[in-house]
Protein backbone atom coordinates (compact mmCIF):
# COMPACT_ATOMS: atom_id res chain seq x y z
CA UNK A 1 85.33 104.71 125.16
CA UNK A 2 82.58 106.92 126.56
CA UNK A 3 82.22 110.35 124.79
CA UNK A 4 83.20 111.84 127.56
CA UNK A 5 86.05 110.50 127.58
CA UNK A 6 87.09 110.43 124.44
CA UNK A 7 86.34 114.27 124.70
CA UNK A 8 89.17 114.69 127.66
CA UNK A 9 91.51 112.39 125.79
CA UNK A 10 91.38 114.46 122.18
CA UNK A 11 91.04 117.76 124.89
CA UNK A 12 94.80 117.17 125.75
CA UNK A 13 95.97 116.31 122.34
CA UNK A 14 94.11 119.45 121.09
CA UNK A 15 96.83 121.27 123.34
CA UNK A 16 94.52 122.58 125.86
CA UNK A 17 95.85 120.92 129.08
CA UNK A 18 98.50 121.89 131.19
CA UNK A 19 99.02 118.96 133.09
CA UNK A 20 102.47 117.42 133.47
CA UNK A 21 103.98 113.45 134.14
CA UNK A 22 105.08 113.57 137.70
CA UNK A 23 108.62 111.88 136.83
CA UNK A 24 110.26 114.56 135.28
CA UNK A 25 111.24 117.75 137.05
CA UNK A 26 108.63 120.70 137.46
CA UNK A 27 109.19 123.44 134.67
CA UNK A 28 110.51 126.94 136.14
CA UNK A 29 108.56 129.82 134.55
CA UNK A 30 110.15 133.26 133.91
CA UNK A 31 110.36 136.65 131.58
CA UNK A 32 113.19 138.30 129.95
CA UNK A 33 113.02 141.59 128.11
CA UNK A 34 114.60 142.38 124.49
CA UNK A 35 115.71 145.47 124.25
CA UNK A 36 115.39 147.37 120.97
CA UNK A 37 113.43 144.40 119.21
CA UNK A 38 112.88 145.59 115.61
CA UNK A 39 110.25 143.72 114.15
CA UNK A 40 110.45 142.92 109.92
CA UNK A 41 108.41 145.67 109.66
CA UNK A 42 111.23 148.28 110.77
CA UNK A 43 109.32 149.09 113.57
CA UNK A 44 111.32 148.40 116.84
CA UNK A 45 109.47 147.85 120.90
CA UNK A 46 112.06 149.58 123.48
CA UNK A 47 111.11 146.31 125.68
CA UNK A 48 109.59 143.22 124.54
CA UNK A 49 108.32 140.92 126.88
CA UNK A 50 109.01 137.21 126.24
CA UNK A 51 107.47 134.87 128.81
CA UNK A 52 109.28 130.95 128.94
CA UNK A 53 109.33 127.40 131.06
CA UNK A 54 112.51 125.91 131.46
CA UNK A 55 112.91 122.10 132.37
CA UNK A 56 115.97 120.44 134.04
CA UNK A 57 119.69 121.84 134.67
CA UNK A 58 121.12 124.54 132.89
CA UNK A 59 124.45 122.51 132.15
CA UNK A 60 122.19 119.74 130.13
CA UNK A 61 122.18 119.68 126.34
CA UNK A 62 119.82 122.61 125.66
CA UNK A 63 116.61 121.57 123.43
CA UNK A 64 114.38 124.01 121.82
CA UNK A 65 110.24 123.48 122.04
CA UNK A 66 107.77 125.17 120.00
CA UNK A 67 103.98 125.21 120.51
CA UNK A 68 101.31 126.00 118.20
CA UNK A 69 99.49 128.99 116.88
CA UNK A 70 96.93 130.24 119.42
CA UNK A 71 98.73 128.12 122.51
CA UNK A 72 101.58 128.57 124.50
CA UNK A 73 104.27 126.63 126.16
CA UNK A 74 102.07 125.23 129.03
CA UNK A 75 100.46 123.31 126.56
CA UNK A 76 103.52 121.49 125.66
CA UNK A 77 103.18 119.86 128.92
CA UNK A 78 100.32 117.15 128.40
CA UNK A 79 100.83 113.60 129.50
CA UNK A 80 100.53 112.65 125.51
CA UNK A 81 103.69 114.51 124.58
CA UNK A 82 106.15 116.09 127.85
CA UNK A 83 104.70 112.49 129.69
CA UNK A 84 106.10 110.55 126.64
CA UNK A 85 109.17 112.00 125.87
CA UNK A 86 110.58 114.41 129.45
CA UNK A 87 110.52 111.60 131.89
CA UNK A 88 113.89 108.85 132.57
CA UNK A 89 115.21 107.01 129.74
CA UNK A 90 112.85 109.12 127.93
CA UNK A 91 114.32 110.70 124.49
CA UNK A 92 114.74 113.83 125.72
CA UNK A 93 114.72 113.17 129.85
CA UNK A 94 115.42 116.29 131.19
CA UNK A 95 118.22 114.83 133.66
CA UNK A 96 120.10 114.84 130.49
CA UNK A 97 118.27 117.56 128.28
CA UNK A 98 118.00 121.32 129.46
CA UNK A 99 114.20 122.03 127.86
CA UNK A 100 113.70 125.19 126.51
CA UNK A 101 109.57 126.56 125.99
CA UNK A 102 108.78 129.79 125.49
CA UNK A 103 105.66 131.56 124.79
CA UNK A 104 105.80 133.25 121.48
CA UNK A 105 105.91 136.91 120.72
CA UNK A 106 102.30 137.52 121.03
CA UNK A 107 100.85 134.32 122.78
CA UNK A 108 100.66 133.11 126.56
CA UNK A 109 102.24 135.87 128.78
CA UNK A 110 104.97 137.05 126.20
CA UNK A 111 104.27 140.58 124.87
CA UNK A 112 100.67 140.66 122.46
CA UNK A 113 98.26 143.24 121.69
CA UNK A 114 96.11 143.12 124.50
CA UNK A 115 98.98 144.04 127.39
CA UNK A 116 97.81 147.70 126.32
CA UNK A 117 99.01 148.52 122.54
CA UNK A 118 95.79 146.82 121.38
CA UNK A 119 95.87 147.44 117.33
CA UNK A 120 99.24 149.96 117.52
CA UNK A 121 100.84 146.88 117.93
CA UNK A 122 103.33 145.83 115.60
CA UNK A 123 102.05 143.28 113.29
CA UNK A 124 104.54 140.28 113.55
CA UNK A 125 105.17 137.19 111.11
CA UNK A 126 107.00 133.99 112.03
CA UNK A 127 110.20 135.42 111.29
CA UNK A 128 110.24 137.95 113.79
CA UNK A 129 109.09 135.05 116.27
CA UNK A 130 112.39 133.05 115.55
CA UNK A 131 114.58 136.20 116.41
CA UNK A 132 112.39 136.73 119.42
CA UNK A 133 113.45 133.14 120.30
CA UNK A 134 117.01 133.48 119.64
CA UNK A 135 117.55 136.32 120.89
CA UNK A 136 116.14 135.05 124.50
CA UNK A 137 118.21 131.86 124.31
CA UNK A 138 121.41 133.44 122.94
CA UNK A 139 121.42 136.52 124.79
CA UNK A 140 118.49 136.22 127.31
CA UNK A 141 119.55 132.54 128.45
CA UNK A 142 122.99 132.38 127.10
CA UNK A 143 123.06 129.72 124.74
CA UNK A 144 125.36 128.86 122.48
CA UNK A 145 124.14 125.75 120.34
CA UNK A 146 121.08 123.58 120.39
CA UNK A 147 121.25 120.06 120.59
CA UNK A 148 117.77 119.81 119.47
CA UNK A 149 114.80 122.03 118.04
CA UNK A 150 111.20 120.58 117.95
CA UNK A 151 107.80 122.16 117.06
CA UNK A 152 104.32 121.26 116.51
CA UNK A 153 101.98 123.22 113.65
CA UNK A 154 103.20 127.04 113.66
CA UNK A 155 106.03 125.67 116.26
CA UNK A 156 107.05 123.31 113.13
CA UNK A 157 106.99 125.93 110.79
CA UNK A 158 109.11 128.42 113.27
CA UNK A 159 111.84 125.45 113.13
CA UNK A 160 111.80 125.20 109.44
CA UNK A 161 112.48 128.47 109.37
CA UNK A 162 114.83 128.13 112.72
CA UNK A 163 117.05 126.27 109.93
CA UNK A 164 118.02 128.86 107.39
CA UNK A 165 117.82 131.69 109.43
CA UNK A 166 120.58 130.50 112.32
CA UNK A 167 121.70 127.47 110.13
CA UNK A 168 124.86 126.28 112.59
CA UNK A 169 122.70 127.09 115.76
CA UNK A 170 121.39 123.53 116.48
CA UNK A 171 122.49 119.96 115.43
CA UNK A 172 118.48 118.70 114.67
CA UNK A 173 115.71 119.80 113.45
CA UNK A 174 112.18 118.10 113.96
CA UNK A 175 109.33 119.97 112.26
CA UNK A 176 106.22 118.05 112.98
CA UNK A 177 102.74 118.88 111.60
CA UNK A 178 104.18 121.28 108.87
CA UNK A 179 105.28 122.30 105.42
CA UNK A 180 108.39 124.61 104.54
CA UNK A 181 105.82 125.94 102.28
CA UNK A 182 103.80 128.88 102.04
CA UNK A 183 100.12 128.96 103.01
CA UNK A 184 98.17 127.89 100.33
CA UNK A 185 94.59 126.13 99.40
CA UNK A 186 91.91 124.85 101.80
CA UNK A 187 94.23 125.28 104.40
CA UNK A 188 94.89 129.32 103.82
CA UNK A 189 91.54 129.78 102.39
CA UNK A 190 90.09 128.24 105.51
CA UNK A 191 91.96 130.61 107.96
CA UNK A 192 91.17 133.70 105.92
CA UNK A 193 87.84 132.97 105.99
CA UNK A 194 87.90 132.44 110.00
CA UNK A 195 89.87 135.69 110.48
CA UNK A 196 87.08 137.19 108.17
CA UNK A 197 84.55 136.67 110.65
CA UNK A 198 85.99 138.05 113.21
CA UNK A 199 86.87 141.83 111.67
CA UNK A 200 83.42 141.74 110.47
CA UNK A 201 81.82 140.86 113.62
CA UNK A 202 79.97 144.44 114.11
CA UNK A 203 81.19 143.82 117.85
CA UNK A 204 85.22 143.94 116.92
CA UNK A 205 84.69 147.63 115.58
CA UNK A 206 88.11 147.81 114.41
CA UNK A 207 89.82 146.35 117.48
CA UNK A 208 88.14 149.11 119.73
CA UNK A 209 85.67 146.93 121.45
CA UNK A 210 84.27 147.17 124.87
CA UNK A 211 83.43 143.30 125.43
CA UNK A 212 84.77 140.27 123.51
CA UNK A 213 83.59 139.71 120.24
CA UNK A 214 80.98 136.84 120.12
CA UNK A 215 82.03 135.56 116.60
CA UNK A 216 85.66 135.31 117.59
CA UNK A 217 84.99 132.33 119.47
CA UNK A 218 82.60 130.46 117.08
CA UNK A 219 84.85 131.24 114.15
CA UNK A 220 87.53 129.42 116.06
CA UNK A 221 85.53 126.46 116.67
CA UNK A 222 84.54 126.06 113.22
CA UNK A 223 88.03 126.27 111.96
CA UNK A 224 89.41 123.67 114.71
CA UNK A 225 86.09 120.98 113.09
CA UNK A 226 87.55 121.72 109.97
CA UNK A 227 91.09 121.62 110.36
CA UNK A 228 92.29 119.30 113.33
CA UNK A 229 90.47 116.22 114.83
CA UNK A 230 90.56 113.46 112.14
CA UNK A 231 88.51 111.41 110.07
CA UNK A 232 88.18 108.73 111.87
CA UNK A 233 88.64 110.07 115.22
CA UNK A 234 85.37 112.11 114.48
CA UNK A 235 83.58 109.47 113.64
CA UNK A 236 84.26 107.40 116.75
CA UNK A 237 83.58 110.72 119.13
CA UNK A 238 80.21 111.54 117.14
CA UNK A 239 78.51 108.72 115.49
CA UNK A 240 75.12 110.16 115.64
CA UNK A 241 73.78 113.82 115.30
CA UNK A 242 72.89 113.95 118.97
CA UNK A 243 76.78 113.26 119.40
CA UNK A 244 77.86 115.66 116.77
CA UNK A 245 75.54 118.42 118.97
CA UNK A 246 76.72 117.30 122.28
CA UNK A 247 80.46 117.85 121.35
CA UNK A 248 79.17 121.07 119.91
CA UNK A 249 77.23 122.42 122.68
CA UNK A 250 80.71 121.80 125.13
CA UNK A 251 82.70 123.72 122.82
CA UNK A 252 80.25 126.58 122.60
CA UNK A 253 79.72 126.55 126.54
CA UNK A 254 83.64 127.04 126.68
CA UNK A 255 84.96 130.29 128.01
CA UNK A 256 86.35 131.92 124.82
CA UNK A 257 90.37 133.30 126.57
CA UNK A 258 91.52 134.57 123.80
CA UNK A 259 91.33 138.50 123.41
CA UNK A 260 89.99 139.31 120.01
CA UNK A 261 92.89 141.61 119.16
CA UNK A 262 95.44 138.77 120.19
CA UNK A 263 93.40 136.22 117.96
CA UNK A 264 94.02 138.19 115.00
CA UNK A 265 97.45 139.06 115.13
CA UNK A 266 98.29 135.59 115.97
CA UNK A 267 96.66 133.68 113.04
CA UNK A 268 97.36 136.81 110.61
CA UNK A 269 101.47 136.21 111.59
CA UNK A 270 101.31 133.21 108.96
CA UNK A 271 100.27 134.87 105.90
CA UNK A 272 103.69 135.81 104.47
CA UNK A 273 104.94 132.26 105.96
CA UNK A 274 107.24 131.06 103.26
CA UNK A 275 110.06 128.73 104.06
CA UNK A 276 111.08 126.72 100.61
CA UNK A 277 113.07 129.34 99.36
CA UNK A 278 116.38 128.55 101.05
CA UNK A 279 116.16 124.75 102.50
CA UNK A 280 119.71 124.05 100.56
CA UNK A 281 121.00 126.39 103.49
CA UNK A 282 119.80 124.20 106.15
CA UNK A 283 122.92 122.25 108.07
CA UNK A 284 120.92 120.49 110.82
CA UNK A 285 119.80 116.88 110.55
CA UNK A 286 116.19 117.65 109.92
CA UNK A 287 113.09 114.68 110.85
CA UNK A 288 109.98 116.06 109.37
CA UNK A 289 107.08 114.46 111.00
CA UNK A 290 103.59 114.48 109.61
CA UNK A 291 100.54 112.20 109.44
CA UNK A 292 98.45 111.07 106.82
CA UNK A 293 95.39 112.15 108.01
CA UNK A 294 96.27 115.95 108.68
CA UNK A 295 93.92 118.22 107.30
CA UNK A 296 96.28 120.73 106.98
CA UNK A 297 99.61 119.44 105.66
CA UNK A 298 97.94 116.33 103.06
CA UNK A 299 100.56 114.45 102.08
CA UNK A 300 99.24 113.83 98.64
CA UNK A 301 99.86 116.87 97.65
CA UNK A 302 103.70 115.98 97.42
CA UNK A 303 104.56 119.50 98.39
CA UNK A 304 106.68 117.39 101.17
CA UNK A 305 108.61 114.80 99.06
CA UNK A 306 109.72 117.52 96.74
CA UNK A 307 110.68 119.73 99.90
CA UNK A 308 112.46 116.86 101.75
CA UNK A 309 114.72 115.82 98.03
CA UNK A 310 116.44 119.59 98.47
CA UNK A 311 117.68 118.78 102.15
CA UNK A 312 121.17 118.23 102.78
CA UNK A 313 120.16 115.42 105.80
CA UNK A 314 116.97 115.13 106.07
CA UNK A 315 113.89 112.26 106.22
CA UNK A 316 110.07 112.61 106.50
CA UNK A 317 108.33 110.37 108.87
CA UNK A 318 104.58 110.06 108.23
CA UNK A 319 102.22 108.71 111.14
CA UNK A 320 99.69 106.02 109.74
CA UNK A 321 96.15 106.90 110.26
CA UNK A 322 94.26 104.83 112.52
CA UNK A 323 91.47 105.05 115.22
CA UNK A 324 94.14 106.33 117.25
CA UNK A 325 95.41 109.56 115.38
CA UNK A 326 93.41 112.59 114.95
CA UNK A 327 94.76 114.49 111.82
CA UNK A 328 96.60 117.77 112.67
CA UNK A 329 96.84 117.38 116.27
CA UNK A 330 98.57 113.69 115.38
CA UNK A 331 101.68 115.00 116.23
CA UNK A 332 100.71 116.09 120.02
CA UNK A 333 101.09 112.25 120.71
CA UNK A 334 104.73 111.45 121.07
CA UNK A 335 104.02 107.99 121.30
CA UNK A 336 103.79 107.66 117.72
CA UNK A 337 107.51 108.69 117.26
CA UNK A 338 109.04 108.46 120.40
CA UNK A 339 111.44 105.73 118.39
CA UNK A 340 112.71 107.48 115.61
CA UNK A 341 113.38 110.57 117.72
CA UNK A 342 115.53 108.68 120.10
CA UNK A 343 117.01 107.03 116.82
CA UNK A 344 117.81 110.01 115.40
CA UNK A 345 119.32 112.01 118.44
CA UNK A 346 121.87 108.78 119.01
CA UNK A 347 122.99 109.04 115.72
CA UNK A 348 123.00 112.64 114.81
CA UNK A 349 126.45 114.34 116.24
CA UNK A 350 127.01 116.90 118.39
CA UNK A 351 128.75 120.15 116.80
CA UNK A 352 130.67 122.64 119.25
CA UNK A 353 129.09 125.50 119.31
CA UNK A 354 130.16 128.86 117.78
CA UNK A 355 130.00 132.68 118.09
CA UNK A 356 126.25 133.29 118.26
CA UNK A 357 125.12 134.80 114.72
CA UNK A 358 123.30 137.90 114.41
CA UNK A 359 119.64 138.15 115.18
CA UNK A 360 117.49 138.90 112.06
């Protein structure tokens, strides 16, 4: 495999395409305003702004997906995972499946700091991302119950927390590329360090800056290299030094999209992330999926296999490493669980839905 690309094959894993499989129906895009949203911080938005994709018919099982920190739903939509898993016969083919993506509170086109609030906006955790979700599929889209709820990185730590927060909402829960626990280690003392950079980049002056902060950019780049990408898949793309640059030199060449303001409020929303306290709570059938080789969630840490022994219904699948995989963005492949998801959807049952439960 050329460099090249290898680079556009780990591009769309990395969650930066937006290209779709032609055999499953085009998403419809829309916005739908929460009135009153009070945030965990008491502080409540008169209209909040939440931006989704829906794919196939409203009467289909509805099923839940959650993107990643920094992303937004679009980049659900690569060949590697909506191409793998949307399409017919697929395990969740949206002739059967009523898919569910929205944009979380404060990425893609749902409400952020840089619509105008800039740093007066309220500073939002996880938590108040799930309500912002349920409240646009309970009361926004008028769902009942889930069939299904699956998210990748922060999307897999929204549905852990999905779990004990609405606990008879949905019927399955599949985490993938995440821990129920708090932030902690390399991995926290890694994203502190990139956010770090950024409020000390002279340019950010407090959020009031004129032009983009340089530094936000690079200090995303280094924290992607040392966080996502994979051991081995890194040593296949750069071999050599003059590799190692050349990857390098495309990254840095990259239009930086991401308002400063926005960058910091969205990787800041995980620091009070804690979701072991109440996993005894959770009623769905959870499938945790992880791979070996993620920088991020390292599985021999057994923070996992203590996690997944206080489930009511729950398994862990881990994703062998090979020249295939490519650590934390792993789970952006569907192929490597395609299986087990369709295994566990036939065998989990479906629950009749109930009153909706209160938001927060």
């Amino acid at each position: 495999m050329t460099l090249l690309r290898a680079i556009a094959v780990l591009a769309l894993v990395l969650l930066s395409g937006t290209a779709r499989a032609g055999d499953y129906p085009a998403p419809r895009e829309a916005d739908w305003m929460a009135r009153d949203f009070k945030f965990h911080t008491g502080e409540i938005m008169p209209e909040l702004k939440l931006h989704y994709l829906t794919i196939g018919d409203p009467a289909g099982l509805p099923v839940l997906v959650l993107h990643g920190n920094g992303g937004a739903a679009a980049n659900m939509l690569t060949p590697a995972f909506a191409g793998e898993l949307f399409g017919p016969g697929q395990a969740l083919d949206a002739s059967k499946y009523y898919i569910v993506i929205p944009d979380a509170l404060g990425h893609g086109k749902s409400a952020k700091p840089s619509d105008g609030l800039t740093t007066k906006f309220p500073r939002y955790n996880y938590a108040d991302m799930v309500d912002a979700q349920y409240r646009l599929l309970s009361e926004g889209l008028g769902i009942r119950h889930l069939r299904l709820i699956i998210g990748n990185s922060m999307g897999g730590m929204n549905a852990w927390l999905w779990g004990q927060k609405y606990p008879s909402y949905m019927d399955a829960l599949v985490p993938m590329a995440s821990q129920p626990t708090a932030l902690a280690s390399r991995s926290w003392m890694l994203q502190r360090m990139m956010l770090e950079v950024v409020r000390n980049d002279p340019d950010y002056n407090n959020g009031n800056y004129v032009t983009q902060p340089r530094l936000t950019k690079i200090a995303s780049i280094f924290f992607g290299i040392a966080t996502a990408g994979g051991t081995l898949n890194y040593q296949s793309l750069t071999p050599t030094r003059e590799k190692a640059d050349e990857l390098i030199d495309m990254r840095l060449a990259s239009t930086a999209a991401t308002d400063a303001n926005d960058f910091l409020w969205q990787w800041s929303s995980a620091a009070d992330y804690d979701a072991s306290g109440d996993l005894e709570q959770i009623q769905a059938t959870v499938l945790a999926i992880n791979s070996i080789d993620d920088e991020v969630n390292p599985p021999e840490t057994g923070l996992m296999t203590r996690a997944m022994k206080r489930l009511k219904n729950g398994r862990l699948f881990l994703i062998l490493t090979s020249d295939e995989t490519s650590g934390h963005l792993t789970t952006g492949q569907a192929k490597f669980y395609k299986q087990v998801l369709q295994r566990l959807l036939d065998a989990v049952p479906q629950k009749e839905a109930k009153k909706p439960e209160k938001a927060g």
